[in-house]
Protein backbone atom coordinates (compact mmCIF):
# COMPACT_ATOMS: atom_id res chain seq x y z
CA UNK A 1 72.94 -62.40 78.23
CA UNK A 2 70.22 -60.34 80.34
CA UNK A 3 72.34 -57.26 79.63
CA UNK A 4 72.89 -57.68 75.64
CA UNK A 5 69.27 -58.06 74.92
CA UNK A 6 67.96 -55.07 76.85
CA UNK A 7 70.50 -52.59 75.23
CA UNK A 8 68.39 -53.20 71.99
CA UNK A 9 64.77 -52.36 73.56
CA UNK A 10 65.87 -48.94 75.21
CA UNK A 11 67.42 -47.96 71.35
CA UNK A 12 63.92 -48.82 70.07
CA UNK A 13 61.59 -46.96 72.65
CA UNK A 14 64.59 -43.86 71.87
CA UNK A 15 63.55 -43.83 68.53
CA UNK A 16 59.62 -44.45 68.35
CA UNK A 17 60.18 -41.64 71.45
CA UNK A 18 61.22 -39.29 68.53
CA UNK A 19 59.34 -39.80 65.74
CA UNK A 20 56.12 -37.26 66.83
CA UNK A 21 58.53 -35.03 67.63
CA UNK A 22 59.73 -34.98 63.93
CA UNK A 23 55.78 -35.12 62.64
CA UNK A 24 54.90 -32.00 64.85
CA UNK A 25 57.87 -30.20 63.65
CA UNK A 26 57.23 -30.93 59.68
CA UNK A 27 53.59 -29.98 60.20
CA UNK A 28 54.40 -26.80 61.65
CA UNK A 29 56.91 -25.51 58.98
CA UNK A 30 55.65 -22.38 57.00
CA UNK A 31 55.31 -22.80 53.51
CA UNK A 32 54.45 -26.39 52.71
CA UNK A 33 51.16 -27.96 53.61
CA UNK A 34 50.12 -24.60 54.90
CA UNK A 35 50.45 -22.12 52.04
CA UNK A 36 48.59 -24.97 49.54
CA UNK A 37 45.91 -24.94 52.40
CA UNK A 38 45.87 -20.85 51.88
CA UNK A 39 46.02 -20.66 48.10
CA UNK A 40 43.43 -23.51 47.63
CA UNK A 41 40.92 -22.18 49.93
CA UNK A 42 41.25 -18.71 48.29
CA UNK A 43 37.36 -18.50 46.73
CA UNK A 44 35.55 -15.85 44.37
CA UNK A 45 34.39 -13.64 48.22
CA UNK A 46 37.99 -11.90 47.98
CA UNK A 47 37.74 -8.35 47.53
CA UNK A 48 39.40 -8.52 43.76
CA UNK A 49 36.68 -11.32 43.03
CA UNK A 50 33.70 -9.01 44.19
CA UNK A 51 35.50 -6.30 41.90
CA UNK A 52 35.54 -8.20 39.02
CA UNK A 53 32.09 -8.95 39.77
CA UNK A 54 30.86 -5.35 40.51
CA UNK A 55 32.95 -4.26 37.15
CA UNK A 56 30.88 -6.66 35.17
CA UNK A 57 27.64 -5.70 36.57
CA UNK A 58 28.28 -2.44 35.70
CA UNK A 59 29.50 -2.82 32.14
CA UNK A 60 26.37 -4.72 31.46
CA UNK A 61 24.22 -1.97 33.08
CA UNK A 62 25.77 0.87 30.99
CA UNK A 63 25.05 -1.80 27.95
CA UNK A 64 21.32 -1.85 28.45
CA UNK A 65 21.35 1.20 29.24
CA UNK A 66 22.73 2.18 25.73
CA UNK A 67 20.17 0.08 24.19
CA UNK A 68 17.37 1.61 25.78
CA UNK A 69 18.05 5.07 24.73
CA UNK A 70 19.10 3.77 20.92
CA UNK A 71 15.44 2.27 21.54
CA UNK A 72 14.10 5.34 22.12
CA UNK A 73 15.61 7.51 20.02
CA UNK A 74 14.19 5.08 16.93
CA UNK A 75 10.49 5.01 18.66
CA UNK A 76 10.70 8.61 18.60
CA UNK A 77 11.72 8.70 15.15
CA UNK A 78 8.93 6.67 13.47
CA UNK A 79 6.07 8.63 16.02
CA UNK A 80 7.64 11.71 13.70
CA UNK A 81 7.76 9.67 10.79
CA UNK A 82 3.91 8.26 11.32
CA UNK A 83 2.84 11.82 12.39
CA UNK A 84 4.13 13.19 9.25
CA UNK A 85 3.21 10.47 7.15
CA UNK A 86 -0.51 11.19 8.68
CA UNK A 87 -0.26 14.30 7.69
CA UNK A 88 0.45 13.82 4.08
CA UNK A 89 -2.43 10.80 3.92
CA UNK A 90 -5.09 13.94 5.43
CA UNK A 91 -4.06 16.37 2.71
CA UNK A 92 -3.88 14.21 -0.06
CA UNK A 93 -7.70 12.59 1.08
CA UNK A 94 -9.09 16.17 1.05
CA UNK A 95 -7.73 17.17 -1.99
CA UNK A 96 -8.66 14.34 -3.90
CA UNK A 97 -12.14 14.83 -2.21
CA UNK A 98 -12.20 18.41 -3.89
CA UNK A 99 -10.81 17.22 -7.37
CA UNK A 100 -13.84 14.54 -7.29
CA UNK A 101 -16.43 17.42 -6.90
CA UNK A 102 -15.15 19.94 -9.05
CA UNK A 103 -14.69 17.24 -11.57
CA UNK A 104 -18.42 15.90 -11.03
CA UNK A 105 -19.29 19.90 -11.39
CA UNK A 106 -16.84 21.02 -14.24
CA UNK A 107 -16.10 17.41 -15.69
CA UNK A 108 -17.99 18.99 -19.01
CA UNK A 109 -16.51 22.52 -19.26
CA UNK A 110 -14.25 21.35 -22.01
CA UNK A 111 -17.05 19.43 -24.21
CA UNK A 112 -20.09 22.96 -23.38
CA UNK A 113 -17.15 25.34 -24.65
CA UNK A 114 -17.20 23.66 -28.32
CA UNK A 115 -21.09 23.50 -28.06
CA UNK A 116 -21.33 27.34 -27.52
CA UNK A 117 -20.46 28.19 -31.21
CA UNK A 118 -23.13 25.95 -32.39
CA UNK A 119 -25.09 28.21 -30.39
CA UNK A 120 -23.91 31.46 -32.34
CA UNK A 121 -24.92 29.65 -35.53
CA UNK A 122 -28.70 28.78 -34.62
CA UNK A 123 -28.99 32.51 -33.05
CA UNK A 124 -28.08 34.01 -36.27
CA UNK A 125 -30.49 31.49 -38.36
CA UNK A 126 -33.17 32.81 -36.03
CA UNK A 127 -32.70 36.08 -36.46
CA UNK A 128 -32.44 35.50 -39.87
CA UNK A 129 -35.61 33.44 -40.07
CA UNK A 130 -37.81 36.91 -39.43
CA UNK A 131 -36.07 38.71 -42.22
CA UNK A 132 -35.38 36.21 -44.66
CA UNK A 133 -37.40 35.94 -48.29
CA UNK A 134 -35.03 32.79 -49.95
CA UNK A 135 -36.35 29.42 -48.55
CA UNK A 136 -33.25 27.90 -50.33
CA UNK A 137 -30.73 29.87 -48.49
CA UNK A 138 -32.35 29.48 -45.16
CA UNK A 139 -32.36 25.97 -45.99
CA UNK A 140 -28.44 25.87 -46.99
CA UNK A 141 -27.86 27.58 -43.97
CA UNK A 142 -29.28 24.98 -41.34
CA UNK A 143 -27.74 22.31 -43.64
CA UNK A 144 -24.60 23.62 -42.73
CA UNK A 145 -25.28 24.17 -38.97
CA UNK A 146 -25.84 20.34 -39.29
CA UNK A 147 -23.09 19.51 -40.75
CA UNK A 148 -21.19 21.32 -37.90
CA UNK A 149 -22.60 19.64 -35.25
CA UNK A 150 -22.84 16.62 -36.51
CA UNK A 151 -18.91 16.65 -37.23
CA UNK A 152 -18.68 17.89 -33.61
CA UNK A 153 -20.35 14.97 -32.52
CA UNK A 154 -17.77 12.55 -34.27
CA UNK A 155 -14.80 14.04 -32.70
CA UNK A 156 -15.90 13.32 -29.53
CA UNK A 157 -16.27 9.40 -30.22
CA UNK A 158 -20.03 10.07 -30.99
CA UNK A 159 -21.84 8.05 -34.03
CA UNK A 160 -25.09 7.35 -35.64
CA UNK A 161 -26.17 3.51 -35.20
CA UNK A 162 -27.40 2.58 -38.84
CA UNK A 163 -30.70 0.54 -38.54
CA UNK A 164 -32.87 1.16 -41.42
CA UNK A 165 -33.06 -1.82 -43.83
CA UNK A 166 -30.80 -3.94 -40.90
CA UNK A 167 -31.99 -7.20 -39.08
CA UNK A 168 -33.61 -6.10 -36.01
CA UNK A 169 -30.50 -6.07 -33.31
CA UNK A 170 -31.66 -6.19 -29.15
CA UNK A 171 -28.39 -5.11 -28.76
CA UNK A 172 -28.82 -1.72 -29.82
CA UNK A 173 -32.44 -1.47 -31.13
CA UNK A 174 -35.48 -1.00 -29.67
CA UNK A 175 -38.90 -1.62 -31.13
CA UNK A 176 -42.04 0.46 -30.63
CA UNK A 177 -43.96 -1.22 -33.71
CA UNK A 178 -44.17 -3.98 -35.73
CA UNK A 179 -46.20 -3.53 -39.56
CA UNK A 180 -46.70 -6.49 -41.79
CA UNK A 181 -44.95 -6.09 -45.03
CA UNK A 182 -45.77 -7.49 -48.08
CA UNK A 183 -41.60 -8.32 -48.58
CA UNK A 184 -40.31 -11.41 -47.83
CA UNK A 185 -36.79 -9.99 -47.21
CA UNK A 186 -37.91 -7.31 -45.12
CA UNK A 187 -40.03 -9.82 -42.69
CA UNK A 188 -37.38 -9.28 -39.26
CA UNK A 189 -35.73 -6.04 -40.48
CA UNK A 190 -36.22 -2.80 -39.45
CA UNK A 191 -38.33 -0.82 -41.92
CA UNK A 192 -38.27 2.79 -40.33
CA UNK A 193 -36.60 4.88 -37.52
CA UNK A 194 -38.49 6.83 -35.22
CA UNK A 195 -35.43 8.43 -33.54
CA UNK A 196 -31.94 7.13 -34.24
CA UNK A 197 -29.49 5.67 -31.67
CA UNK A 198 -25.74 6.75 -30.93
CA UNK A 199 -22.36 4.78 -29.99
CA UNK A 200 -20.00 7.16 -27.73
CA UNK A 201 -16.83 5.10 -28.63
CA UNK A 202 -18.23 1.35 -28.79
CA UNK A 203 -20.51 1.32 -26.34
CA UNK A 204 -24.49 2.30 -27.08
CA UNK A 205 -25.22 5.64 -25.29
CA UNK A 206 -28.80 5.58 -27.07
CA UNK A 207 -30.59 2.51 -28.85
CA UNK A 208 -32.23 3.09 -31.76
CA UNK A 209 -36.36 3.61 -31.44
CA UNK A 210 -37.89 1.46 -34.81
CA UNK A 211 -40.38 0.15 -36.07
CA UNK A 212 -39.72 -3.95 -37.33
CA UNK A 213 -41.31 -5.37 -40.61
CA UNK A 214 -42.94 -9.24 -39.88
């Protein structure tokens, strides 16, 4: 009986004998546990990580880079543009300038040129004057200078305000005398015209000097 039962045991410590044998052996075989150690541990320090890296830092270098000068080249381009533009603003301020004060100097030229013949006429009716013997024909001939310069005076937007006999008007009269009148209808008009008044267009350019009736 002694016998039977310790055949049993020494089979048991055999086998418990070999089993960290087998664990040692499986743990050392290449390829299994220890390549998925290697290719999990692998991290971004390898040398084709840091290239990728480097390859990236310069791509994005050689991008702002590219920017920059694009950046410059457009400052540059509106300095030229502003400079220019100065330029122009300088020239067309001084030449304006000069326009103003010829203008203000020679803004009448036009008008004094038709005012010269009028001249010509009242020479020649004073030289006339001297030699002349017919009062009538003297007298025709300064009605017609008249007439001349008073049609001058209409073509260039000039006309007489008419204030005799009309209600006295602030707007374009001005009164130097009043006279009582015997008139009823005349009481508030003006009853005579000591020098006579002139529109240029619609606006007065001279009121009218009278005297009113009350």
């Amino acid at each position: 009986m002694i016998k039977k039962k310790s055949r049993p045991q020494e089979e048991i410590k055999q086998k418990n004998i070999d089993k960290p044998t087998d664990n040692k052996e499986n743990s050392n075989q290449p390829g299994e546990n220890n390549g998925e150690t290697l290719e999990n541990s692998s991290s971004p320090d390898t040398p084709g990580a840091a290239s990728d890296g480097l390859k990236e830092e310069m791509e994005s270098a050689d991008k702002v880079v590219s920017e920059l000068m694009k950046a410059e080249e457009k400052l540059a381009e509106m300095q030229d543009k502003y400079i220019r533009l100065s330029a122009e603003f300088d020239n067309y301020r001084k030449r304006t300038l000069r326009e103003k004060m010829e203008l203000s100097k020679y803004g009448a030229e036009d008008l004094l040129s038709k005012i010269i013949p009028l001249m010509d006429d009242f020479d020649r009716a004073l030289t006339l004057m001297d030699k002349a013997t017919d009062c009538v024909a003297m007298k025709n001939g300064i009605d017609l200078i008249y007439c001349k310069f008073s049609e001058f005076l209409r073509q260039n937007g000039i006309r007489e305000i008419e204030s005799l006999n009309s209600n006295f008007n602030v707007d374009v009269h001005e009164a130097v005398a009043k006279v009582t009148v015997e008139e009823e209808e005349k009481k508030g008009k003006v009853v005579d015209v000591l020098q006579k008044g002139y529109y240029l267009q619609d606006k007065v350019l001279r009121f009218s000097k009278v005297v009113v009736g009350e």
